[in-house]
C-alpha atoms as a PDB file:
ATOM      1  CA  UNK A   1       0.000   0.000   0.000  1.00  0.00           C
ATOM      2  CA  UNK A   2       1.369   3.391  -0.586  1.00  0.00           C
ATOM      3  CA  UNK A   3       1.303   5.801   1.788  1.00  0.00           C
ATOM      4  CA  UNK A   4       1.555   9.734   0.612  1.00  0.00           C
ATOM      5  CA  UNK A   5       2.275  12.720   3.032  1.00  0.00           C
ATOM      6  CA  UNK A   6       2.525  16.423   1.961  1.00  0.00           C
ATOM      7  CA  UNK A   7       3.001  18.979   3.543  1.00  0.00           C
ATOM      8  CA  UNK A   8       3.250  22.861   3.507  1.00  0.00           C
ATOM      9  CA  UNK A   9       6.824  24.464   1.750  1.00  0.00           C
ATOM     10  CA  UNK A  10       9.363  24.790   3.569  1.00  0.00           C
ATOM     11  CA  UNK A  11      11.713  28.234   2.971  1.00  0.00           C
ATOM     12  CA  UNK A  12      14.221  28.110   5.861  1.00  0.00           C
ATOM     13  CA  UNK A  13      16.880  28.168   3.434  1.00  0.00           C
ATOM     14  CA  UNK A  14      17.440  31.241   1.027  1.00  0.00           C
ATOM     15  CA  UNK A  15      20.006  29.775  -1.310  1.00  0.00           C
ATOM     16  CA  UNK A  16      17.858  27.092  -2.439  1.00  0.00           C
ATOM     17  CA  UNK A  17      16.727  27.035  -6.086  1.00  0.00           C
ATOM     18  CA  UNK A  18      12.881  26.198  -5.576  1.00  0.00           C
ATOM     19  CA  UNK A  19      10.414  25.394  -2.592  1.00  0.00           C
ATOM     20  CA  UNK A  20      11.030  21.692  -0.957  1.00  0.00           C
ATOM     21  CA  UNK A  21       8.173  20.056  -0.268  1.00  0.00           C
ATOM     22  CA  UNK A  22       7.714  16.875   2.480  1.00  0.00           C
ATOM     23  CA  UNK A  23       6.369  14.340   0.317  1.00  0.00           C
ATOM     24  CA  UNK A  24       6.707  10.798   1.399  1.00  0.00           C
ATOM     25  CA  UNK A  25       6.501   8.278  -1.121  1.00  0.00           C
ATOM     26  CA  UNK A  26       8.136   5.099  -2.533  1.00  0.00           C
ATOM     27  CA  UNK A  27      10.478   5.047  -4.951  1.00  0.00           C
ATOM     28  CA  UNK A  28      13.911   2.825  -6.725  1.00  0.00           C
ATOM     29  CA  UNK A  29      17.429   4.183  -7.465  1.00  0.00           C
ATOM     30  CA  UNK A  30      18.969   2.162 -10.361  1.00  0.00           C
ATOM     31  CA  UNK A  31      22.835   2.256 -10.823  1.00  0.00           C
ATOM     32  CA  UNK A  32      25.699   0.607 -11.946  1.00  0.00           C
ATOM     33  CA  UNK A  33      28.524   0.213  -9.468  1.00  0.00           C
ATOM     34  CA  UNK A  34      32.099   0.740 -10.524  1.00  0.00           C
ATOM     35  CA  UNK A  35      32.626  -3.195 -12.050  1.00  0.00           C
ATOM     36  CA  UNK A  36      29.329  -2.079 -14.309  1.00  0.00           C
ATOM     37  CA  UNK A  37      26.874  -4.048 -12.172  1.00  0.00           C
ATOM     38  CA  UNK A  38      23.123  -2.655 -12.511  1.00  0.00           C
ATOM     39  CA  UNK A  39      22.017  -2.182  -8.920  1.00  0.00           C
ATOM     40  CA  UNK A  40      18.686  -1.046  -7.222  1.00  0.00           C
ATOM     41  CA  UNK A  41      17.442   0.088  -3.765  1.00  0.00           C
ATOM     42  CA  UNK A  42      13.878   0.814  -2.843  1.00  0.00           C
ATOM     43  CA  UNK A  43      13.662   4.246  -1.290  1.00  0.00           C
ATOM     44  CA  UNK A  44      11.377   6.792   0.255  1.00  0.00           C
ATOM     45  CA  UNK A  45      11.021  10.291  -0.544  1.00  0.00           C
ATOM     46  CA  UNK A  46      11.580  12.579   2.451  1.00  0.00           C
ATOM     47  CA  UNK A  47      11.614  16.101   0.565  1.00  0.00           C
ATOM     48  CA  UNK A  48      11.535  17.220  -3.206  1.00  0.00           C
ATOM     49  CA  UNK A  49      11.502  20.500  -5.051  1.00  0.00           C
ATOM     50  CA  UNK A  50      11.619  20.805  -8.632  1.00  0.00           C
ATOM     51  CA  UNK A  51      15.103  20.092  -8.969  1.00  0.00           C
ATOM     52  CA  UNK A  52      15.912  18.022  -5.728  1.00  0.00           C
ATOM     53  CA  UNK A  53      14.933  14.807  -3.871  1.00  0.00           C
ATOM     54  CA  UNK A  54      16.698  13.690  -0.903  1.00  0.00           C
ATOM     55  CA  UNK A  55      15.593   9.570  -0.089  1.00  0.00           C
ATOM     56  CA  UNK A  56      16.153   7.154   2.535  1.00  0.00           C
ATOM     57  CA  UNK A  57      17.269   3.607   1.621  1.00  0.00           C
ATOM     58  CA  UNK A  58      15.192   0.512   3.120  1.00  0.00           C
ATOM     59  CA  UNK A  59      18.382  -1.384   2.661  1.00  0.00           C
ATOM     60  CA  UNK A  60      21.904  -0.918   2.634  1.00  0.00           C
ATOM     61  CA  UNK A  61      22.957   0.433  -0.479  1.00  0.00           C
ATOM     62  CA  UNK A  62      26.561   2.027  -0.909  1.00  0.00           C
ATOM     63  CA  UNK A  63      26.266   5.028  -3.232  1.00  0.00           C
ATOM     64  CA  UNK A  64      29.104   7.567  -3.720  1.00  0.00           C
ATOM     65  CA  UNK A  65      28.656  10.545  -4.135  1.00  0.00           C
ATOM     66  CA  UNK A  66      28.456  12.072  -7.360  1.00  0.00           C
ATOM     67  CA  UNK A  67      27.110   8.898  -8.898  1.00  0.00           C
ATOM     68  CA  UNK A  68      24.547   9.308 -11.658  1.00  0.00           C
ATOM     69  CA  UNK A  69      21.740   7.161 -10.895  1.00  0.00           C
ATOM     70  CA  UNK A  70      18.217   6.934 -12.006  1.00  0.00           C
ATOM     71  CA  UNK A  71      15.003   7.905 -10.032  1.00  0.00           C
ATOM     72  CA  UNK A  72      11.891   7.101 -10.420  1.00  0.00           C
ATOM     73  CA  UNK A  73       8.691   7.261  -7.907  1.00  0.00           C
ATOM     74  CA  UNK A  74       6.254   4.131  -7.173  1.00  0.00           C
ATOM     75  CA  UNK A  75       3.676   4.209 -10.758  1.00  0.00           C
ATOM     76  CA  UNK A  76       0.856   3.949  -7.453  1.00  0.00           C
ATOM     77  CA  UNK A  77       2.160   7.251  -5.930  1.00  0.00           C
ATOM     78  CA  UNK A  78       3.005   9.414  -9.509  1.00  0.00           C
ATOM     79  CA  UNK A  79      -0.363  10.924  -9.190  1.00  0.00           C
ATOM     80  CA  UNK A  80       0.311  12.289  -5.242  1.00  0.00           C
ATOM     81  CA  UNK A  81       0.614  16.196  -5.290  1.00  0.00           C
ATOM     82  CA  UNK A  82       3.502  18.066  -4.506  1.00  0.00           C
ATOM     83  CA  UNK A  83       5.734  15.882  -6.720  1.00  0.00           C
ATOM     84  CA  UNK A  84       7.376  17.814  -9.396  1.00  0.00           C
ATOM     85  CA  UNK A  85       6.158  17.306 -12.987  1.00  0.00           C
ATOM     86  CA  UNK A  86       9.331  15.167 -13.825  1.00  0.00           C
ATOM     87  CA  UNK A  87       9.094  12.871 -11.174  1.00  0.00           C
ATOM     88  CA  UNK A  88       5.714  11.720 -12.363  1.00  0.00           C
ATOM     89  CA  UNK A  89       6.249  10.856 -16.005  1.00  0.00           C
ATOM     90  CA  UNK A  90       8.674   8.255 -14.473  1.00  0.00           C
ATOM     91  CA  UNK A  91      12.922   7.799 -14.641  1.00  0.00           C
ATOM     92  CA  UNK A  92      14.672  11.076 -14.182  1.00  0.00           C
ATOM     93  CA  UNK A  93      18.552  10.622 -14.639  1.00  0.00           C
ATOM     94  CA  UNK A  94      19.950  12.440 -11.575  1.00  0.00           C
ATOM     95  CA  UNK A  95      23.152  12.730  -9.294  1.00  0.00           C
ATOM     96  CA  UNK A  96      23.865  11.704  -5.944  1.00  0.00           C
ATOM     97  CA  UNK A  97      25.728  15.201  -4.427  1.00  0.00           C
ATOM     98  CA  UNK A  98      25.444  14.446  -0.846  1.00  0.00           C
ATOM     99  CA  UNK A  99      25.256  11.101   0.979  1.00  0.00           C
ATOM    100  CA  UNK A 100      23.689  11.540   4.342  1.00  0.00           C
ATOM    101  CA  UNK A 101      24.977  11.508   7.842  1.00  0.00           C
ATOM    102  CA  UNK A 102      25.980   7.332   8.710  1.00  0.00           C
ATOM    103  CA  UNK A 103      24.176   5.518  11.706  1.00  0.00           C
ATOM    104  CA  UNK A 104      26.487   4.720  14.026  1.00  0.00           C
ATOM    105  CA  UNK A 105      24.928   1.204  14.813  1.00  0.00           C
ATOM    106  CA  UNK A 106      24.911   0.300  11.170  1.00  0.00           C
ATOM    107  CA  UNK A 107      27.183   1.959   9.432  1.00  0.00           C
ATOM    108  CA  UNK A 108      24.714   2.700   6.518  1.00  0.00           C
ATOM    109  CA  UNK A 109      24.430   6.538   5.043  1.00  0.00           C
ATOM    110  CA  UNK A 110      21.138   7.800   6.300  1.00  0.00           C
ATOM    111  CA  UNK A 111      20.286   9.063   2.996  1.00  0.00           C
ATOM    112  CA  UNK A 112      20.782  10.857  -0.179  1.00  0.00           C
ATOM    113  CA  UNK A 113      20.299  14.234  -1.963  1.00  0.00           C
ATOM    114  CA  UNK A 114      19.684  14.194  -5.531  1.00  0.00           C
ATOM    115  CA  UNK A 115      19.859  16.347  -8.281  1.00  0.00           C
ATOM    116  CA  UNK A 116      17.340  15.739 -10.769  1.00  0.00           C
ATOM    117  CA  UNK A 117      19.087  16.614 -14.182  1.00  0.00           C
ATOM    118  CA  UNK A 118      16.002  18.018 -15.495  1.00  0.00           C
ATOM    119  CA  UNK A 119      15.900  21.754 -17.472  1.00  0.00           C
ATOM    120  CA  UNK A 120      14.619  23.724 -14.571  1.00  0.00           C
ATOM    121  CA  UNK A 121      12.699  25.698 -17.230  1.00  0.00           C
ATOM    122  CA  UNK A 122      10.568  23.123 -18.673  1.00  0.00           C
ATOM    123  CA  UNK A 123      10.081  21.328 -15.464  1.00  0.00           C
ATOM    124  CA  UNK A 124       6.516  22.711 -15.918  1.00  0.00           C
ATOM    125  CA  UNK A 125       3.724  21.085 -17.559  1.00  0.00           C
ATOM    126  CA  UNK A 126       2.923  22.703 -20.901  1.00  0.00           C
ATOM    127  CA  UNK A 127       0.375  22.474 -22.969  1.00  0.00           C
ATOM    128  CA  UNK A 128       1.939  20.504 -26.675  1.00  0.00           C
ATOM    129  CA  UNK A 129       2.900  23.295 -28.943  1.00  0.00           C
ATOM    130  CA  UNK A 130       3.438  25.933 -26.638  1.00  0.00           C
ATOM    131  CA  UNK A 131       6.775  26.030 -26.031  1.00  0.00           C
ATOM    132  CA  UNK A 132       6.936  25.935 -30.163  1.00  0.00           C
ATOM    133  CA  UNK A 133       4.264  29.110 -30.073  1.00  0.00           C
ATOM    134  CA  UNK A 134       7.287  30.626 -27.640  1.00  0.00           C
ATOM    135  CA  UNK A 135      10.425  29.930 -29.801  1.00  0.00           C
ATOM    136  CA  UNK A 136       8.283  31.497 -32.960  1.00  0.00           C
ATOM    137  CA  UNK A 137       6.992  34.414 -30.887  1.00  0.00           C
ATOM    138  CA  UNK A 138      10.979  34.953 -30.109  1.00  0.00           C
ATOM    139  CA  UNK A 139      11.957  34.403 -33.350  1.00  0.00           C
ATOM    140  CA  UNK A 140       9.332  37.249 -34.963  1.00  0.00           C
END
């Protein structure tokens, strides 16, 4: 069963570059490791914004950092709002730029922050043709 939670933005930092949002839902990170091995960990969402995601593992899973991986939310959960339009047409090729404080009983990073590699600009739904009607508009 999926379980969705959303809550209101959160702004308590000024340097970010959109609003996070605490949306908690599942998710897999797909990856080769450095012998070329495909691997996978189910995840939860903890906090996205339009550009970011930072998930928890359910299982150990060594990432490094910098890593490019590829993210995609639970098909049950794509419809949940508060997740940014990329995140729910399905894989979004992103990068692992900070791997999360370790527990100290397991050893295990807590979690990860993403970077969606997504063009921040058309991270919006648009209607089809409209970003054609733009470019002509530009053009003229």
């Amino acid at each position: 069963m999926q379980v969705a939670t959303v809550s209101t933005p959160t702004t308590t930092h000024s340097r970010r570059r959109s609003t996070r949002r605490e949306v908690c839902v599942e998710g897999r990170l797909t990856w080769k490791d450095a012998s070329g091995t495909l691997r996978f960990a189910s995840v939860i969402t903890r906090n996205v914004s339009d550009v970011d995601a930072f998930v928890e593992c359910q299982a150990p899973a060594q990432i490094p950092r910098f890593r490019l991986v590829h993210f995609q939310v639970e098909r049950a959960a794509r419809g949940v709002s508060g997740l940014p339009p990329a995140l729910q047409r399905g894989k979004v090729l992103s990068a692992v730029y900070r791997v999360g404080a370790r527990h100290a009983r397991t050893g295990m990073p807590q979690g990860y922050a993403l970077r969606l590699l997504v063009d921040p600009s058309s991270s919006s739904v648009e209607a089809p043709g409209s970003l054609e009607a733009r470019r002509t508009a530009a053009a003229n």
